[in-house]
C-alpha atoms as a PDB file:
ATOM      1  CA  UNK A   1     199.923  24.951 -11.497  1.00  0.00           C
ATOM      2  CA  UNK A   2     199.578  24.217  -7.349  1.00  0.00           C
ATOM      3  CA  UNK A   3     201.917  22.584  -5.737  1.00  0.00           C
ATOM      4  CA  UNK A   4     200.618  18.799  -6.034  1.00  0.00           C
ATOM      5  CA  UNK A   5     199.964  18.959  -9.647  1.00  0.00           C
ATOM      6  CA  UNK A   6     203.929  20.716  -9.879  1.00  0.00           C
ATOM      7  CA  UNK A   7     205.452  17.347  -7.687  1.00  0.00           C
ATOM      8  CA  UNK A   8     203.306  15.045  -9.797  1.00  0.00           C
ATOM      9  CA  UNK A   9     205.348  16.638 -13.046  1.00  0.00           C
ATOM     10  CA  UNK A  10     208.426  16.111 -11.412  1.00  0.00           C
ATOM     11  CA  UNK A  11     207.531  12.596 -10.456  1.00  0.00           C
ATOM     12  CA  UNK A  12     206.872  11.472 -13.527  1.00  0.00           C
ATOM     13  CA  UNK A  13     209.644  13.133 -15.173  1.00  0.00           C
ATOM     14  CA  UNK A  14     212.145  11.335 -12.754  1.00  0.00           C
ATOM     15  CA  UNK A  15     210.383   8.197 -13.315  1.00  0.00           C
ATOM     16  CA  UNK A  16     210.288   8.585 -17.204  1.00  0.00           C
ATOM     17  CA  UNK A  17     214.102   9.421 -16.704  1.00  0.00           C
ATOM     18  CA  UNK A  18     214.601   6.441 -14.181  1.00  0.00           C
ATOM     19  CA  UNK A  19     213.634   4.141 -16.969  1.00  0.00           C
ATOM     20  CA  UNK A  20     215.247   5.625 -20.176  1.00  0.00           C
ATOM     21  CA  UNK A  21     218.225   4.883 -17.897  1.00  0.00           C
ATOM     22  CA  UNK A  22     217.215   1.283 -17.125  1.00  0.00           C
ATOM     23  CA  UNK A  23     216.785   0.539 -21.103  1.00  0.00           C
ATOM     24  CA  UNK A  24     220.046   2.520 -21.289  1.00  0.00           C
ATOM     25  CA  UNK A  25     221.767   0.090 -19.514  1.00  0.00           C
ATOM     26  CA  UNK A  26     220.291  -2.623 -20.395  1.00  0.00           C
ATOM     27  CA  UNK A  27     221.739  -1.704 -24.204  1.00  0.00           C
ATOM     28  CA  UNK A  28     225.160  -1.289 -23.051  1.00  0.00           C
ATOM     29  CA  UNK A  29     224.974  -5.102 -20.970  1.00  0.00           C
ATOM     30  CA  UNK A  30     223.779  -6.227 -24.455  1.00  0.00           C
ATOM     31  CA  UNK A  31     226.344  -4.485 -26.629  1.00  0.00           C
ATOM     32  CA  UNK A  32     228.662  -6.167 -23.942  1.00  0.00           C
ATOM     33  CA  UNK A  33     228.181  -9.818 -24.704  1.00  0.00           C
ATOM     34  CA  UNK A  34     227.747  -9.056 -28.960  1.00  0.00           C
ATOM     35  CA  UNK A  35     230.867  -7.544 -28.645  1.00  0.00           C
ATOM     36  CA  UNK A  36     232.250 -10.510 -26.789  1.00  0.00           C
ATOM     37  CA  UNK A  37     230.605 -12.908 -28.930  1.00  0.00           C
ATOM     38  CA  UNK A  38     231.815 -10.859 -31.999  1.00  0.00           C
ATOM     39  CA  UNK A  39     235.411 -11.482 -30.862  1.00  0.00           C
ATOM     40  CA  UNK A  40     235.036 -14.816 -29.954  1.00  0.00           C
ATOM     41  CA  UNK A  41     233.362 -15.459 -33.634  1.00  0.00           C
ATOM     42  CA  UNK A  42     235.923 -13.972 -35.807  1.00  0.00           C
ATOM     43  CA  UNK A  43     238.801 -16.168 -33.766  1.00  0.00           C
ATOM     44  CA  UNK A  44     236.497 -19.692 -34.449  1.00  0.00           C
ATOM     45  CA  UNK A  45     236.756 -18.688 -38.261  1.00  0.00           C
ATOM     46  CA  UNK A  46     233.364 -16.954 -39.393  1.00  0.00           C
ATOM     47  CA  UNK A  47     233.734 -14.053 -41.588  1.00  0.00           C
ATOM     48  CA  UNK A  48     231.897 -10.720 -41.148  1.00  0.00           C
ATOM     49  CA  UNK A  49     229.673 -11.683 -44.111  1.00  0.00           C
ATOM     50  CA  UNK A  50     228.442 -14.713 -41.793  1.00  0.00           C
ATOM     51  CA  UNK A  51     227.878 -12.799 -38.624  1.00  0.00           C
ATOM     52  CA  UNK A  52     225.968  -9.999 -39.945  1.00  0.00           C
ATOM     53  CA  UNK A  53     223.820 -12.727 -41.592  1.00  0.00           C
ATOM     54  CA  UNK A  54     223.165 -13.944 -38.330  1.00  0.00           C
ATOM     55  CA  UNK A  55     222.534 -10.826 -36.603  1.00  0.00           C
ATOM     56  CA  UNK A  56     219.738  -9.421 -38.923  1.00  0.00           C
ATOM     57  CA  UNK A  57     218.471 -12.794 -39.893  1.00  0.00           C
ATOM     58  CA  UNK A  58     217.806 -14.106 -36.556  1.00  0.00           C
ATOM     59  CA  UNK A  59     216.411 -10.275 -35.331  1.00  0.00           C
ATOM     60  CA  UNK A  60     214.047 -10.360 -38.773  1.00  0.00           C
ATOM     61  CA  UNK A  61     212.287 -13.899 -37.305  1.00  0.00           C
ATOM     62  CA  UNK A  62     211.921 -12.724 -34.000  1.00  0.00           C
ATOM     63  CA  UNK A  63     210.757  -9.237 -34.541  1.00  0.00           C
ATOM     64  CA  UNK A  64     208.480  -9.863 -37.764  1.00  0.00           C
ATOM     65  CA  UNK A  65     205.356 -11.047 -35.977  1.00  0.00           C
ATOM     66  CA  UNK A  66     205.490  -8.017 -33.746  1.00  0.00           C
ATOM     67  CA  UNK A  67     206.017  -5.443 -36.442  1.00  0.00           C
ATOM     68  CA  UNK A  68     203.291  -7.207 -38.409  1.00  0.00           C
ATOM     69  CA  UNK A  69     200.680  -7.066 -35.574  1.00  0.00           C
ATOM     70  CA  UNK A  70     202.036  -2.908 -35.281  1.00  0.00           C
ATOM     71  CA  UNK A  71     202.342  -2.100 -38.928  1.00  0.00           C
ATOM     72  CA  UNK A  72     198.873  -0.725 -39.058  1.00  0.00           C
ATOM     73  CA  UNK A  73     199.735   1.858 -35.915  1.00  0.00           C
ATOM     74  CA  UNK A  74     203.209   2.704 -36.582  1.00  0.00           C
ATOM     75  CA  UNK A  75     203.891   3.599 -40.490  1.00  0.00           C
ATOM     76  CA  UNK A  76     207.771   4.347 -40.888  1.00  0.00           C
ATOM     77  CA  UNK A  77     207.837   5.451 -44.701  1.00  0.00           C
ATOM     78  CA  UNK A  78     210.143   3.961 -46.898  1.00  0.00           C
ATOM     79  CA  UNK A  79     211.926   7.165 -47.220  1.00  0.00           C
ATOM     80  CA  UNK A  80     212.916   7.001 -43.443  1.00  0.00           C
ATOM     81  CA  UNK A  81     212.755   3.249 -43.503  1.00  0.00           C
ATOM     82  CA  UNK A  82     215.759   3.293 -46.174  1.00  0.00           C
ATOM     83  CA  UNK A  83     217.593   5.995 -44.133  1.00  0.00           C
ATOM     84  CA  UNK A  84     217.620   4.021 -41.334  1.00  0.00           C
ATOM     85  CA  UNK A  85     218.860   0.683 -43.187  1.00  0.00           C
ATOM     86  CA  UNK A  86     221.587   2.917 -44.704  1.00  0.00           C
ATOM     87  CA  UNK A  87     223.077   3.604 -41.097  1.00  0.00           C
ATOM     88  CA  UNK A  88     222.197   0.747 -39.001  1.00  0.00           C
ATOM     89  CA  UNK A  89     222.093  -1.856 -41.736  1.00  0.00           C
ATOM     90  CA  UNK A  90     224.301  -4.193 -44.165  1.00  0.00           C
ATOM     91  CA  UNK A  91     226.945  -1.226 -44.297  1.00  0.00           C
ATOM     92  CA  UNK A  92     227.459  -0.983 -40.487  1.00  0.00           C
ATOM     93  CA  UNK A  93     227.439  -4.547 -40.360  1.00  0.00           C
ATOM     94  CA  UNK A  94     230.062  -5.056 -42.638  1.00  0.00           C
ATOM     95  CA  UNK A  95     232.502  -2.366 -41.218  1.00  0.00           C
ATOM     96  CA  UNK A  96     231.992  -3.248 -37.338  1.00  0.00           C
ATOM     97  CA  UNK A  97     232.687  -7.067 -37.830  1.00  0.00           C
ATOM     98  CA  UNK A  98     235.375  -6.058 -40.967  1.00  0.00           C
ATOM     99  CA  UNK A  99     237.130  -4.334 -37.939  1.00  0.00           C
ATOM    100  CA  UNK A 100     236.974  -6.740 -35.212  1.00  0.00           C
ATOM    101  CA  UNK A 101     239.755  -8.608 -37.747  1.00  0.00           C
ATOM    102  CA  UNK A 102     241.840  -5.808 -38.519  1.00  0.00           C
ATOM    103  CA  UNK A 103     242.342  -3.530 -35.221  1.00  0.00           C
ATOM    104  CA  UNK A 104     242.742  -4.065 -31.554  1.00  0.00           C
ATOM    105  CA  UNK A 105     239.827  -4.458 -29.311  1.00  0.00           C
ATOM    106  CA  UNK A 106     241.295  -1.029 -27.628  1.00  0.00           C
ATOM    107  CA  UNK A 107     240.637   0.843 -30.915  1.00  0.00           C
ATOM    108  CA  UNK A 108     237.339  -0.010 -30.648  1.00  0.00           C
ATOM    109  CA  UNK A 109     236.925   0.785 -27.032  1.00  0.00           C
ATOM    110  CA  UNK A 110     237.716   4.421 -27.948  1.00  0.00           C
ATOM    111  CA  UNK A 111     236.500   5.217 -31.651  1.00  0.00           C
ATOM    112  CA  UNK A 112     233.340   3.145 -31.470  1.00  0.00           C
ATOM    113  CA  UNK A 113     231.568   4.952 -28.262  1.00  0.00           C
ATOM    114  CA  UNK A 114     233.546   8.335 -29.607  1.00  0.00           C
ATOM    115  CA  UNK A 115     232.013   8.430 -32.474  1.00  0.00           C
ATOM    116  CA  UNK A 116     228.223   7.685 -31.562  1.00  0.00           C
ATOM    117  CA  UNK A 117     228.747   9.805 -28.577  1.00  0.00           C
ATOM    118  CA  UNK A 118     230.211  12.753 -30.886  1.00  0.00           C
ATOM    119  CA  UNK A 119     227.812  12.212 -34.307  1.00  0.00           C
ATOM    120  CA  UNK A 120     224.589  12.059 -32.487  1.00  0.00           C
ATOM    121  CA  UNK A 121     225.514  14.943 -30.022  1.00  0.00           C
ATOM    122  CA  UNK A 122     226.568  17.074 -33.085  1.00  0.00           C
ATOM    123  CA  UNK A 123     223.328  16.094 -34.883  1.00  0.00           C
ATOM    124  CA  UNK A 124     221.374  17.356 -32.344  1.00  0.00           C
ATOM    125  CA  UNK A 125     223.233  20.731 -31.866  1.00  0.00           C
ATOM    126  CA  UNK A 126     223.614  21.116 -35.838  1.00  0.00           C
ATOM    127  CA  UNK A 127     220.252  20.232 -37.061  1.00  0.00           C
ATOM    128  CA  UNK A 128     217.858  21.027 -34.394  1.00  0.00           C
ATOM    129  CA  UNK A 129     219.915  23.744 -32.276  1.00  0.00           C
ATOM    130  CA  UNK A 130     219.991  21.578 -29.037  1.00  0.00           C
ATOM    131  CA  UNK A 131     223.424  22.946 -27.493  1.00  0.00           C
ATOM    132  CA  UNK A 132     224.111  19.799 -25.029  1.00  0.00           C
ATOM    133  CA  UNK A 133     224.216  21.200 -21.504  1.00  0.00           C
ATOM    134  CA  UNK A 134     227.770  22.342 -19.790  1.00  0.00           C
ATOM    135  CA  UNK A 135     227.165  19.142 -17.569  1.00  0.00           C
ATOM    136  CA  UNK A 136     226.847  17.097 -20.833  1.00  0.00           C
ATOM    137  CA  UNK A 137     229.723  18.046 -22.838  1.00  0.00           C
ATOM    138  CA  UNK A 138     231.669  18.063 -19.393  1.00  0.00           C
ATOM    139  CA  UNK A 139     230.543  14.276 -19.168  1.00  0.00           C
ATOM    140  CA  UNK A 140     231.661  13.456 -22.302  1.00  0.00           C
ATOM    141  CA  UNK A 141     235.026  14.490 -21.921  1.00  0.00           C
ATOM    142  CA  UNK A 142     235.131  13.003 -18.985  1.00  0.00           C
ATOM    143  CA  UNK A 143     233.885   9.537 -20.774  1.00  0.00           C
ATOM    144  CA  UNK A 144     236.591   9.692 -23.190  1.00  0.00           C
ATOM    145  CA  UNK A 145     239.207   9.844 -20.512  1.00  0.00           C
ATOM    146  CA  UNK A 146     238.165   6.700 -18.863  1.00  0.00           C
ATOM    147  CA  UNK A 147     238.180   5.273 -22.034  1.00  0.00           C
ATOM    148  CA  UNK A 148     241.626   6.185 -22.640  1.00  0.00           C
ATOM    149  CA  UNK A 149     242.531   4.794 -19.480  1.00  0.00           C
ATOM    150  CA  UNK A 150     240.926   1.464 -20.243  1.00  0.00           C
ATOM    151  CA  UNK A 151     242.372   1.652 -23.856  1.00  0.00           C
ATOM    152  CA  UNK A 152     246.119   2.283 -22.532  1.00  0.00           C
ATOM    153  CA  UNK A 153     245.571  -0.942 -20.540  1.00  0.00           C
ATOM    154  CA  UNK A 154     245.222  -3.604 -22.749  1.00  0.00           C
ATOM    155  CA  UNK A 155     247.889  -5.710 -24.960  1.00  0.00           C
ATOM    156  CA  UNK A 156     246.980  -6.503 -28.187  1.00  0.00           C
ATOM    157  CA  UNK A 157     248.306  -9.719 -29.704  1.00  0.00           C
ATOM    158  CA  UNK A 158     247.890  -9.201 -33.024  1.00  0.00           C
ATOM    159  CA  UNK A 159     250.219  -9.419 -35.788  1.00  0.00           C
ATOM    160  CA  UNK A 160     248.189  -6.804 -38.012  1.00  0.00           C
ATOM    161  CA  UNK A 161     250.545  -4.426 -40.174  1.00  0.00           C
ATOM    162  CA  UNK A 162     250.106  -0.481 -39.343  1.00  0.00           C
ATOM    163  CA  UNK A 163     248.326  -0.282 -42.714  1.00  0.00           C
ATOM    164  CA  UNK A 164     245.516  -2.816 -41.403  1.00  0.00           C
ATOM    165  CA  UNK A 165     244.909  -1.321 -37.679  1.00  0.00           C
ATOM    166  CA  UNK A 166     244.376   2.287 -39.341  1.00  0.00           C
ATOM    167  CA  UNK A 167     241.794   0.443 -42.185  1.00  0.00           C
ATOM    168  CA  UNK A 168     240.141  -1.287 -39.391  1.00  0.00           C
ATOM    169  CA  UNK A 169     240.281   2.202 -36.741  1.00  0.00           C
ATOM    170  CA  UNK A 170     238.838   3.975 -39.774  1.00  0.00           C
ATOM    171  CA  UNK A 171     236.024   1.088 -39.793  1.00  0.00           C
ATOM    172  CA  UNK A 172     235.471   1.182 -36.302  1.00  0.00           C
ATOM    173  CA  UNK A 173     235.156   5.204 -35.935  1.00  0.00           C
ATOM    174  CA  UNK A 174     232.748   4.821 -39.355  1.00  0.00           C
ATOM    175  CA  UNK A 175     230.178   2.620 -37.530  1.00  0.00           C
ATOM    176  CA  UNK A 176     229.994   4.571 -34.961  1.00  0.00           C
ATOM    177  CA  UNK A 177     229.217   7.669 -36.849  1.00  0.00           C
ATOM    178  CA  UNK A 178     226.726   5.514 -38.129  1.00  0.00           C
ATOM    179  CA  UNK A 179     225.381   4.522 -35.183  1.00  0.00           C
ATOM    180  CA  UNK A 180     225.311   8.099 -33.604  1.00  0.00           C
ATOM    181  CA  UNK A 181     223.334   9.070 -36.679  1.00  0.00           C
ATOM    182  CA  UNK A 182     221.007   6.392 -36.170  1.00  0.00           C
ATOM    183  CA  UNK A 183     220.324   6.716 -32.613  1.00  0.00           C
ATOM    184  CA  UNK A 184     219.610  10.643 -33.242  1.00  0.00           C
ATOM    185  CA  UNK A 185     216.986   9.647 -36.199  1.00  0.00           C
ATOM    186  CA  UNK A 186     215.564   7.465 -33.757  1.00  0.00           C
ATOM    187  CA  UNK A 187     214.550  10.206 -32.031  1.00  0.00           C
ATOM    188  CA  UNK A 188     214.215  13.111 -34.163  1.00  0.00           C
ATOM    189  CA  UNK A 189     211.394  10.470 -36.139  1.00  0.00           C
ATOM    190  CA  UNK A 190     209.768   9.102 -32.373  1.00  0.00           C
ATOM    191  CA  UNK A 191     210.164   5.847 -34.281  1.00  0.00           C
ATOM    192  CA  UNK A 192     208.788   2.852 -32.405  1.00  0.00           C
ATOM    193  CA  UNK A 193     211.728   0.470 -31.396  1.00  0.00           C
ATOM    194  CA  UNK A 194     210.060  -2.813 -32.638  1.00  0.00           C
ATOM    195  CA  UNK A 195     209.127  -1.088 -35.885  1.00  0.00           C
ATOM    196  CA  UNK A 196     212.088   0.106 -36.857  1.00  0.00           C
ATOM    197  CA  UNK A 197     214.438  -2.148 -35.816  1.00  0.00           C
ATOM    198  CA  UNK A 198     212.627  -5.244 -37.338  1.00  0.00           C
ATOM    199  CA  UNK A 199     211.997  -3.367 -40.603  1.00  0.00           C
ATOM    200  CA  UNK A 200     215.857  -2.061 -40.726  1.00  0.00           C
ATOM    201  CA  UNK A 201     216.357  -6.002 -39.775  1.00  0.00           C
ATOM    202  CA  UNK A 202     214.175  -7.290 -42.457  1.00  0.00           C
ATOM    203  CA  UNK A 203     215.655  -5.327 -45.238  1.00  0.00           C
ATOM    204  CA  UNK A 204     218.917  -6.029 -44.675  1.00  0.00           C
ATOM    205  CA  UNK A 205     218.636  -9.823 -44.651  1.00  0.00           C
ATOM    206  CA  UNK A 206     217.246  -9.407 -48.529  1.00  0.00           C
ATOM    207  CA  UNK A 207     220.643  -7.106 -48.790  1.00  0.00           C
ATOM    208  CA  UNK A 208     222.912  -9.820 -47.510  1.00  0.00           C
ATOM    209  CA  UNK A 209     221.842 -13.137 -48.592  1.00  0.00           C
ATOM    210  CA  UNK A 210     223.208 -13.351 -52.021  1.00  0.00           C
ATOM    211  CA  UNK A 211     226.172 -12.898 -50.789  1.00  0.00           C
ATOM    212  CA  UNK A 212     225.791 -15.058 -47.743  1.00  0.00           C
ATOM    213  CA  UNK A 213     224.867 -18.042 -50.838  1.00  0.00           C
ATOM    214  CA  UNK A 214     227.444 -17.482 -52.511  1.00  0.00           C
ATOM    215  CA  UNK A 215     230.014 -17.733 -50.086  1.00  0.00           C
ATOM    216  CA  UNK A 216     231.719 -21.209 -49.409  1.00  0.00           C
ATOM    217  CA  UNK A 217     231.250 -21.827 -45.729  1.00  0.00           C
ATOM    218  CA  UNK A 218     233.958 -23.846 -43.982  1.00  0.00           C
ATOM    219  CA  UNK A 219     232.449 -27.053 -42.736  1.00  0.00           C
ATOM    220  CA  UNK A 220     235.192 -27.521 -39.733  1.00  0.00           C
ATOM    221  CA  UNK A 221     232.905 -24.734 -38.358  1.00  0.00           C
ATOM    222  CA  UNK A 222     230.408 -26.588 -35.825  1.00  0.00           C
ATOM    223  CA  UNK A 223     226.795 -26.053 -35.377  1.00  0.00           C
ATOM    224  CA  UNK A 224     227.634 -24.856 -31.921  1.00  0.00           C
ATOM    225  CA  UNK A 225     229.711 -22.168 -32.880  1.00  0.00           C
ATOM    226  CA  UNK A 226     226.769 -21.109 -35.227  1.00  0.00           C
ATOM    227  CA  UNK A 227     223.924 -21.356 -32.457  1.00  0.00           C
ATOM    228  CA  UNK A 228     226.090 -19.594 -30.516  1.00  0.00           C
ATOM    229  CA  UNK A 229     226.670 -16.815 -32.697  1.00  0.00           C
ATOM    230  CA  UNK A 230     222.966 -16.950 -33.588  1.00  0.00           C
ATOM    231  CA  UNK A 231     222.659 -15.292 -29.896  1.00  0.00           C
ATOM    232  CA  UNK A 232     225.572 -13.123 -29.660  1.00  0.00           C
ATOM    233  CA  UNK A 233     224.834 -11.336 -32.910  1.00  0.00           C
ATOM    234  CA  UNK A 234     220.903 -11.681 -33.536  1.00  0.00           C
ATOM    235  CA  UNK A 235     219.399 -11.722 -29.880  1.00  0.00           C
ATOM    236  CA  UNK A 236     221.808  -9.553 -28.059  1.00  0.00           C
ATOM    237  CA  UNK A 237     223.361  -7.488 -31.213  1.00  0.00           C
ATOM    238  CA  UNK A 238     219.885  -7.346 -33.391  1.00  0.00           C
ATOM    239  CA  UNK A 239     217.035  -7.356 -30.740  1.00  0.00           C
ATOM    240  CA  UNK A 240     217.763  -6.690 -27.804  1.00  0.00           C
ATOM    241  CA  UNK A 241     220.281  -3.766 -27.713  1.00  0.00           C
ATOM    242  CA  UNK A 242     218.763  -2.063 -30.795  1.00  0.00           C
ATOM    243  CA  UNK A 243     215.149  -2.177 -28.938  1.00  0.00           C
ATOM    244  CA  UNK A 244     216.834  -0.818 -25.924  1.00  0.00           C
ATOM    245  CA  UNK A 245     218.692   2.032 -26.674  1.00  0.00           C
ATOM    246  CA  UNK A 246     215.604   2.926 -29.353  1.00  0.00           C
ATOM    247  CA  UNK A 247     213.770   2.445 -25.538  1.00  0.00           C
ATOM    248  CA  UNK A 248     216.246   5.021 -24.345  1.00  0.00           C
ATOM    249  CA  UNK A 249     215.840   7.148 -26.989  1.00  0.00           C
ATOM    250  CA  UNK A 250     212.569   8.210 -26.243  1.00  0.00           C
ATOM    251  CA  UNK A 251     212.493   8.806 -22.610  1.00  0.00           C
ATOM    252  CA  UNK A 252     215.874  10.199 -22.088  1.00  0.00           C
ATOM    253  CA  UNK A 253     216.439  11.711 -25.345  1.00  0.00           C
ATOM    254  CA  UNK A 254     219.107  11.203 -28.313  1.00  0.00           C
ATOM    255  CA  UNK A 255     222.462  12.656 -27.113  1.00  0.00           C
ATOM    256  CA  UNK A 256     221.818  11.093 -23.878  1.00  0.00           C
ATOM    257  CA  UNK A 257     221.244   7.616 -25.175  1.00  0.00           C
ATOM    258  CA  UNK A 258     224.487   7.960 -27.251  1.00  0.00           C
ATOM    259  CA  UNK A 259     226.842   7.863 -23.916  1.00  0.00           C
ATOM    260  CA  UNK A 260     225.203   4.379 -23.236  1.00  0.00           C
ATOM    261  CA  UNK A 261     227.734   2.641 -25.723  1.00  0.00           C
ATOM    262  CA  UNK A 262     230.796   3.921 -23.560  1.00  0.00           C
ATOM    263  CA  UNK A 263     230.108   1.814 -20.682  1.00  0.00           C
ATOM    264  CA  UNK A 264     230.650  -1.054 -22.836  1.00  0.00           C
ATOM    265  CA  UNK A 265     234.063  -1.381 -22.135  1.00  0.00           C
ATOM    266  CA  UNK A 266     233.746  -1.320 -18.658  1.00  0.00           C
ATOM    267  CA  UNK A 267     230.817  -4.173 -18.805  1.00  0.00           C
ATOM    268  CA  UNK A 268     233.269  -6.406 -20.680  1.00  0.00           C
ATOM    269  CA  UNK A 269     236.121  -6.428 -18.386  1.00  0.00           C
ATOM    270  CA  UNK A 270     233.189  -7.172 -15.497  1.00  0.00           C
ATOM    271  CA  UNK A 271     231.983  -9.973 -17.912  1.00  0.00           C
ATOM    272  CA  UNK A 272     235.833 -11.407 -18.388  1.00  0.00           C
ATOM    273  CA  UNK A 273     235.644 -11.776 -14.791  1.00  0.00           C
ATOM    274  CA  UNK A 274     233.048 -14.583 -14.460  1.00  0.00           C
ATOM    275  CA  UNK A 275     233.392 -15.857 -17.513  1.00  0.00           C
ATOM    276  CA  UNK A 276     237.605 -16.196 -18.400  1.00  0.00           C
ATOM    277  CA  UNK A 277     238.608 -15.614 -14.945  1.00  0.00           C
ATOM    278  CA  UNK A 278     240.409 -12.599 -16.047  1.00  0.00           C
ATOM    279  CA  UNK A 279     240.781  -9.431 -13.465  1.00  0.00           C
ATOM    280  CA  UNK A 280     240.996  -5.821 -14.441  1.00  0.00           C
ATOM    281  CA  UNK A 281     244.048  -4.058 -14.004  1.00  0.00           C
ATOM    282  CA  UNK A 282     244.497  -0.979 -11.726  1.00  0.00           C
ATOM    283  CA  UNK A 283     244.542   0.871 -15.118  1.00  0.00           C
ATOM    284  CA  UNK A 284     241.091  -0.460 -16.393  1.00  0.00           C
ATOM    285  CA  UNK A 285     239.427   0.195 -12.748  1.00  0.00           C
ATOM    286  CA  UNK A 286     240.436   3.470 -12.843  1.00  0.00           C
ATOM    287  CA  UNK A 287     238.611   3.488 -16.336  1.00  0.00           C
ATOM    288  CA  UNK A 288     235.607   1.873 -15.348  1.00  0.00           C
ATOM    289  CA  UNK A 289     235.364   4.254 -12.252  1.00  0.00           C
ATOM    290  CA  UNK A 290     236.001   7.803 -14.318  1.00  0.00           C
ATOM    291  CA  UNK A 291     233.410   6.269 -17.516  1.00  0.00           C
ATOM    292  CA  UNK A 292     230.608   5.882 -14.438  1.00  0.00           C
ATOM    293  CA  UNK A 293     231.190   9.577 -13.299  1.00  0.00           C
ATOM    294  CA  UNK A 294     231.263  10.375 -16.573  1.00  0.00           C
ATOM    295  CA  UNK A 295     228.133   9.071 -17.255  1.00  0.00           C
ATOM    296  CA  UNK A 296     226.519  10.402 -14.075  1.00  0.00           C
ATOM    297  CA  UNK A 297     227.494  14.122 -14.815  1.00  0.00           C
ATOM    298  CA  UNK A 298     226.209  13.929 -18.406  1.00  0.00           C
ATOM    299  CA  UNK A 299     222.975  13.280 -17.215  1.00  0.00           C
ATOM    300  CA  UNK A 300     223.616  16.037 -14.079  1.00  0.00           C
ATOM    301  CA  UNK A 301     221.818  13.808 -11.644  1.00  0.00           C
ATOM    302  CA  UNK A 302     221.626  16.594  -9.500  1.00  0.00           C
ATOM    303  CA  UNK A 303     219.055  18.445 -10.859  1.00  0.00           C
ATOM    304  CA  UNK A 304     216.463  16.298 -10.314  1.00  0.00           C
ATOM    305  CA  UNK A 305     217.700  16.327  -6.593  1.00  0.00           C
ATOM    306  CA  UNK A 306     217.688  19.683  -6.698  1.00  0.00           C
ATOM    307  CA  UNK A 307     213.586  20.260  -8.246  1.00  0.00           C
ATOM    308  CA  UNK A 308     212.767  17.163  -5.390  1.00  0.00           C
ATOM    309  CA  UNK A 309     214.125  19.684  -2.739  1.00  0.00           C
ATOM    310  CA  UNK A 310     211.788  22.558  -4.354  1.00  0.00           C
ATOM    311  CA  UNK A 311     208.925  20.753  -5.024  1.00  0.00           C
ATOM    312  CA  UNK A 312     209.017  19.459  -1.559  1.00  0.00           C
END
């Protein structure tokens, strides 16, 4: 291979790489406001039955006519179709918004992005013999610290027994197994984001609606409340960061995508800013800075700097 053809590789690696990132982000932003919204829904009175309702029904609408125009290019197989619904479906519905009402949002900060970080990494090393990189695994730890930090940081106000923050941590650190598993299927499978997620979407909505029938809804509970949940939980928390970290998936790869979801934290205390006028504390910017050089040295940035310097 000459030398042009070798700097062509390298530029379209970095680009490829440059974008997985972009979609990377873009997932966590999203994840940012559903897990605001999710918050904000449980204290106006809807139950987790009700938001996951939302969240796959509205994502099932929207992505339907583009999975339908698709379906004849991109066949998922029930087999991996129902694999996918059992991780990213009804059941991690249920548990992520079951836990919002049980445990601290500072459980969540930690055992959520933890877990997918930790399941999808071990997935990959397990089932396919990818050993993450030193610079990887060093990253990770180096995530979880910042999380701590941003964890130690907040104040709970909830008057949850012991018995109900350890049923809602063991919820919490649940989905995100889940989700880690999903994410690494993503890309183990190459499945097409719009594909997948609208069939996984699709599915589920048969799964929950009997129940969502059956249950008496509160009428005190306005319309806004449930247009506004219709975006927190179905555009941001079924379309849009489902599609982008599946967008993630395959340019950057699985156990990369997975750190994504730990920069959450950090994008909702930047959100609260804006939006309740609330300022981090010097605990939770010390978080936010060690989760972004966390992230940066898991995906050892400086290699591509150093191949540039080669190639050139």
């Amino acid at each position: 291979m000459s030398l042009v053809q070798a700097s062509e590789v390298q530029t379209r690696t970095w680009a490829s790489a440059a974008i997985g990132i972009l979609w990377g982000m873009t997932a966590a932003l999203a994840w940012t406001g559903y897990n605001v919204g999710s918050r904000l829904g449980r204290m106006e009175g809807l139950q987790a039955v009700d938001m996951s309702m939302l969240r796959f029904g509205v994502a099932a609408l929207l992505l339907m006519p583009l999975v339908l125009s698709r379906r004849k290019t991109y066949r998922l197989g029930w087999g991996r179709l129902l694999s996918l619904t059992v991780l990213a479906g009804p059941l991690f519905g249920l548990l992520i918004n079951t836990a919002f009402g049980l445990a601290p949002l500072s459980h969540a900060v930690v055992l959520t992005a933890g877990a997918t970080m930790m399941s999808a990494n071990g997935l990959a090393w397990r089932l396919d013999g990818r050993r993450p990189p030193i610079f990887r695994l060093l990253g990770m730890m180096i995530l979880i610290v910042g999380l701590l930090f941003i964890a130690s940081a907040q104040n709970p106000q909830m008057p949850q027994s012991t018995s109900q923050i350890w049923l809602g941590d063991l919820c919490f650190l649940a989905a995100g197994s889940l989700w880690g598993s999903f994410t690494y299927l993503l890309g183990r499978w190459k499945v097409d984001p719009i594909v997948g997620i609208g069939q996984v979407s699709f599915l589920s909505v048969f799964a929950f609606l009997p129940f969502f029938l059956a249950r008496h809804h509160d009428g005190a509970i306005s319309s806004d409340v449930w247009m506004a949940q219709a975006f927190f939980q179905g555009i941001l928390g079924g379309c849009l960061a489902p599609v982008a970290i599946a967008k993630a998936v395959s340019r950057v790869g699985a156990g990369e995508a997975a750190l994504f979801p730990a920069l959450v934290p950090s994008g909702a205390l930047l959100l609260a800013i804006p939006l309740l006028g609330e300022w981090p504390s010097y605990a939770e910017i010390l978080g936010i800075g060690v989760c972004t050089l966390g992230l940066l040295t898991s995906f050892d940035l400086t290699r591509f700097l150093c191949k540039s310097r080669i190639s050139g």
